[in-house]
Protein backbone atom coordinates (compact mmCIF):
# COMPACT_ATOMS: atom_id res chain seq x y z
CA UNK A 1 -141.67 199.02 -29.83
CA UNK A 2 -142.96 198.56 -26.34
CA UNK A 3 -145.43 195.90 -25.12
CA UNK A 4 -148.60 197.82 -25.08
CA UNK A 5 -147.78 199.77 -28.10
CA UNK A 6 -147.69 195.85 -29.94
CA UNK A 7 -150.82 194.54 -28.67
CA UNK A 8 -152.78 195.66 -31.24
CA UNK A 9 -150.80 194.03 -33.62
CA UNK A 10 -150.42 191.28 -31.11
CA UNK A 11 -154.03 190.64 -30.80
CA UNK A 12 -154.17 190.60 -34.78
CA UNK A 13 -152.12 187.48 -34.65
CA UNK A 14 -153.76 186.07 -32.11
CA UNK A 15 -157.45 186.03 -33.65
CA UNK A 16 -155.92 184.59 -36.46
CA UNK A 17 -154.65 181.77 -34.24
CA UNK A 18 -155.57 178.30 -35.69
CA UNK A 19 -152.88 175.86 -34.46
CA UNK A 20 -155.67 174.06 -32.78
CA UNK A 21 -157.82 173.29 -35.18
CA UNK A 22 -157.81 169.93 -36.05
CA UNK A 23 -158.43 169.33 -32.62
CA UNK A 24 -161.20 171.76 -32.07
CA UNK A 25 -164.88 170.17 -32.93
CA UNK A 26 -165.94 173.30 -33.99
CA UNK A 27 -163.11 175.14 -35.51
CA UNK A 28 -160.85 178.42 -34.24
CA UNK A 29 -162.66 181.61 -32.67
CA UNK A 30 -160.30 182.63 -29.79
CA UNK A 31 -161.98 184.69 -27.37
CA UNK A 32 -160.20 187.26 -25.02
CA UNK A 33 -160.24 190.45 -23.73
CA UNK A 34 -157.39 192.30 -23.47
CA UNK A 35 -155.84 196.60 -23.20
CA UNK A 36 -152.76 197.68 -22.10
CA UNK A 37 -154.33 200.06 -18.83
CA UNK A 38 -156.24 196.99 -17.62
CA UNK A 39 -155.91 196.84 -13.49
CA UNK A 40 -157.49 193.70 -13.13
CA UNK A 41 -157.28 190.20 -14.96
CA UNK A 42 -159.44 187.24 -14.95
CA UNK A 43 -157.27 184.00 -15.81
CA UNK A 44 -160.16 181.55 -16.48
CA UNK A 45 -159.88 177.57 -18.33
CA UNK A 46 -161.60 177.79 -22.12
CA UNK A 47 -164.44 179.33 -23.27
CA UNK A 48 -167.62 177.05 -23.37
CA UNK A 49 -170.15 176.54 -25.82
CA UNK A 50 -172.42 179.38 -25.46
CA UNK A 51 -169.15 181.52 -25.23
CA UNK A 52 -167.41 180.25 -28.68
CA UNK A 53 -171.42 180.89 -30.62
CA UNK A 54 -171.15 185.00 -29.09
CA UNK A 55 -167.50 185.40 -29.04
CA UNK A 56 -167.91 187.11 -25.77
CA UNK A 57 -166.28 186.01 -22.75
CA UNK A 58 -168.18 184.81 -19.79
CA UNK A 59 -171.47 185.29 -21.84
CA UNK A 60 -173.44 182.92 -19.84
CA UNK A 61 -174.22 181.61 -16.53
CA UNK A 62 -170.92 181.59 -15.27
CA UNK A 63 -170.48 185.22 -15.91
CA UNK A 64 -173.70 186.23 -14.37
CA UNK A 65 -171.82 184.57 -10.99
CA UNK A 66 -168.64 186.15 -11.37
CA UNK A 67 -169.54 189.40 -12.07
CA UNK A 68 -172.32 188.94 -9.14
CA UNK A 69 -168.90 187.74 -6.99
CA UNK A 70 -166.71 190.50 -8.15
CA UNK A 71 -169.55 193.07 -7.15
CA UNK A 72 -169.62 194.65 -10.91
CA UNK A 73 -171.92 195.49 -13.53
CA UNK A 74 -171.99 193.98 -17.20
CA UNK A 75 -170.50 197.46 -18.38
CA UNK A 76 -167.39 197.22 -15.94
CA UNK A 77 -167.00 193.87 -16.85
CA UNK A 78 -166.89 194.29 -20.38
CA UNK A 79 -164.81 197.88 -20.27
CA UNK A 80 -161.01 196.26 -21.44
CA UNK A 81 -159.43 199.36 -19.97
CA UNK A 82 -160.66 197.94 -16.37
CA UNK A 83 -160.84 194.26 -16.99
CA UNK A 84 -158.97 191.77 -19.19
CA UNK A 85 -160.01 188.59 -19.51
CA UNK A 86 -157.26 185.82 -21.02
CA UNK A 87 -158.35 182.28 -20.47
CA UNK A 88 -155.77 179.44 -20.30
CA UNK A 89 -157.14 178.02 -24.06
CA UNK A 90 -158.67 180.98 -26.15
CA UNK A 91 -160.74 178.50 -27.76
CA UNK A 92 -163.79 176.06 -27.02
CA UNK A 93 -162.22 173.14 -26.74
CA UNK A 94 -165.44 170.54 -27.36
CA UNK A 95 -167.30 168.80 -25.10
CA UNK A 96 -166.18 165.33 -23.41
CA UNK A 97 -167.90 162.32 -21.08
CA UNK A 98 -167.99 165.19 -18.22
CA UNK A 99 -168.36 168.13 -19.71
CA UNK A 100 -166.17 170.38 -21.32
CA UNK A 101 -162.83 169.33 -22.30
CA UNK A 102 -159.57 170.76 -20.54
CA UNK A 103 -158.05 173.84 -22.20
CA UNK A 104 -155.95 172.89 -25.13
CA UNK A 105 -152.25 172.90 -24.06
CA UNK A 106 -150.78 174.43 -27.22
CA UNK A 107 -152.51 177.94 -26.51
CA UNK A 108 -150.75 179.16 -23.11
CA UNK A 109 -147.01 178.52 -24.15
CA UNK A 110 -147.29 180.29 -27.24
CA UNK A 111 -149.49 183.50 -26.73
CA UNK A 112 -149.77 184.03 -22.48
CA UNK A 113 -146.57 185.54 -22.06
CA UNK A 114 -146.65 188.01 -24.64
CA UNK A 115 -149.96 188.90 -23.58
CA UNK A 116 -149.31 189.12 -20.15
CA UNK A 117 -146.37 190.97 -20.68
CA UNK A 118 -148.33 193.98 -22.59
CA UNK A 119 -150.51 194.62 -19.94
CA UNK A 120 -148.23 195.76 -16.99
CA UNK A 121 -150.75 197.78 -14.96
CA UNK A 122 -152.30 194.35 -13.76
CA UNK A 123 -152.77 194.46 -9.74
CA UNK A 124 -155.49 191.97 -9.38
CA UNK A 125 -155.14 188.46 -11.14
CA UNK A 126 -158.38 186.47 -10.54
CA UNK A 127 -157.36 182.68 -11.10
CA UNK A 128 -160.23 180.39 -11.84
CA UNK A 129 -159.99 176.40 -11.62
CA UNK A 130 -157.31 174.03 -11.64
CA UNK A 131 -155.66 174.69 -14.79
CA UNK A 132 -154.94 178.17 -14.09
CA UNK A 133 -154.05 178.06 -11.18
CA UNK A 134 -151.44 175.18 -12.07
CA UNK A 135 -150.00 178.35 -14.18
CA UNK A 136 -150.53 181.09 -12.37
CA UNK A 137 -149.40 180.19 -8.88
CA UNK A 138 -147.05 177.20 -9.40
CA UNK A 139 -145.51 176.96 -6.12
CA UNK A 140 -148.91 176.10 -4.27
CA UNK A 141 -148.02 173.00 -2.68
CA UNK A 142 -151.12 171.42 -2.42
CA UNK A 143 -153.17 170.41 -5.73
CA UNK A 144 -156.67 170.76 -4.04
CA UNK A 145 -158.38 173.47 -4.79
CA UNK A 146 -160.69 173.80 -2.11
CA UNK A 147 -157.40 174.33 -0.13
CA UNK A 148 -155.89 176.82 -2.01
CA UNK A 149 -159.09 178.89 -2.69
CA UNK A 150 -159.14 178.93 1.43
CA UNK A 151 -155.40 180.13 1.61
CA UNK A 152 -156.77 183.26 -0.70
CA UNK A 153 -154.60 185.29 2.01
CA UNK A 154 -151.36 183.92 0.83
CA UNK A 155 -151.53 185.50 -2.51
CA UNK A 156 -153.43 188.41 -1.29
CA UNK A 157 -153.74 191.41 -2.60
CA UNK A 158 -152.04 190.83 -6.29
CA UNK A 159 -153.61 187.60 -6.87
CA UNK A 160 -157.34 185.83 -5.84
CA UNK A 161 -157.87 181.91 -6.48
CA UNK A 162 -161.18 181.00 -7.33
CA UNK A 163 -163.28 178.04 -7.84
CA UNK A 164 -164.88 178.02 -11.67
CA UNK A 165 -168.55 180.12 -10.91
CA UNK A 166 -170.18 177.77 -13.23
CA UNK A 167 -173.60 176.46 -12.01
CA UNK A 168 -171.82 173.06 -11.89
CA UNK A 169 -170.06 174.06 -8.31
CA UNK A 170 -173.46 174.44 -6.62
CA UNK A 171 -172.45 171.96 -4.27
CA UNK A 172 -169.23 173.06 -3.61
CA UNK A 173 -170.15 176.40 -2.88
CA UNK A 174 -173.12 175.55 -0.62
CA UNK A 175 -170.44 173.05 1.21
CA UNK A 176 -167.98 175.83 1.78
CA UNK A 177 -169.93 178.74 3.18
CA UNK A 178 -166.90 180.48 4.14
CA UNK A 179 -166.63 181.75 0.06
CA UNK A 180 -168.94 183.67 0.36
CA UNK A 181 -169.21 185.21 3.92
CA UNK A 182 -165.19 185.96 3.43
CA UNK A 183 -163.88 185.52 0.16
CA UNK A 184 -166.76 187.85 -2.02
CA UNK A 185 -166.87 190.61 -0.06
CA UNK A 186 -163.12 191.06 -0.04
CA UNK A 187 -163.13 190.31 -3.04
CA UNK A 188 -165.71 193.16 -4.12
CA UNK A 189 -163.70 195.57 -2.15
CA UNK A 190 -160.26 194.93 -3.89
CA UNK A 191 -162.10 195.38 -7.63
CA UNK A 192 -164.36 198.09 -6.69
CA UNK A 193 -160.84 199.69 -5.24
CA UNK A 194 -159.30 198.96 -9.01
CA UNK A 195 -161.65 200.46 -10.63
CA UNK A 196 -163.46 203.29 -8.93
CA UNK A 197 -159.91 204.12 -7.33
CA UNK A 198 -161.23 207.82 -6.53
């Protein structure tokens, strides 16, 4: 049986997924998006609050600026044949001194390989925040990520580091006006190339 021919069966086991949850304040509900003809993915950290109570990734704030980065509308977004979303931690990991807590650790070792692995039309990896990026682009020499966001070039076109598009990196973003006056609009270009390719 080949990898995309699995997933289904793949994605059964993963919904069912509760090795986390003595550790998860408000129980197991992973939430991903995943098909094997997906062109573009979106490697974010854990779903949030708001996220875990819809069981619909990006279903808040954050999304709104992410889709409003990657130039799409809420139907693109959600289509899984175009877009597959697989955060680091599937599930909402609870809510610390700071905000949200980090993405559990058990979840990437045991299910991202597999699910990468079924999806092998991916050209466009969009890797959001520090813990993803730690995965997906391990050789990155420096640990900053206003750095590596800036090198975007070195991964480009296959792969597109982001900073997290929550309303928390207001600062950031109005500190680094180069995001959006270079990064977005290349940025729409790739996606709208990915998945209007005619």
């Amino acid at each position: 049986m080949n990898a995309p021919t699995r997933l289904p069966s793949l994605l059964k086991e993963v919904r069912a997924c509760a090795i986390c949850a003595a550790h998860l304040p408000q129980g197991p509900r992973p939430v991903v998006q995943v098909d094997a003809r997906a062109r573009i993915l979106i490697a974010g950290q854990a779903p949030g609050s708001k996220v875990h109570a819809s069981g619909v990734p990006f279903d808040d704030a954050s999304g709104e600026r992410l889709r409003q980065w990657m130039g799409v509308s809420r139907e693109q977004f959600y289509d899984p044949t175009s877009v597959a979303i697989l955060p680091m931690a599937f599930c909402y990991p609870g809510t610390g001194s700071s905000g949200d807590l980090p993405p559990r650790r058990e979840c990437a070792p045991l299910w991202r390989h597999k699910l990468l692995q079924a999806m092998p039309r991916i050209e466009l990896t969009l890797v959001i925040g520090q813990y993803a990026m730690a995965w997906h682009l391990p050789d990155v020499s420096t640990s900053n990520l206003t750095e590596t966001v800036r090198a975007w070039r070195d991964h480009w076109p296959q792969v597109m580091p982001l900073p997290h598009p929550s309303p928390r990196n207001n600062i950031w973003l109005k500190a680094n006006p180069w995001f959006a006056q270079d990064v977005v609009p290349a940025l729409q270009m790739r996606v709208q190339g990915l998945i209007s390719p005619d």
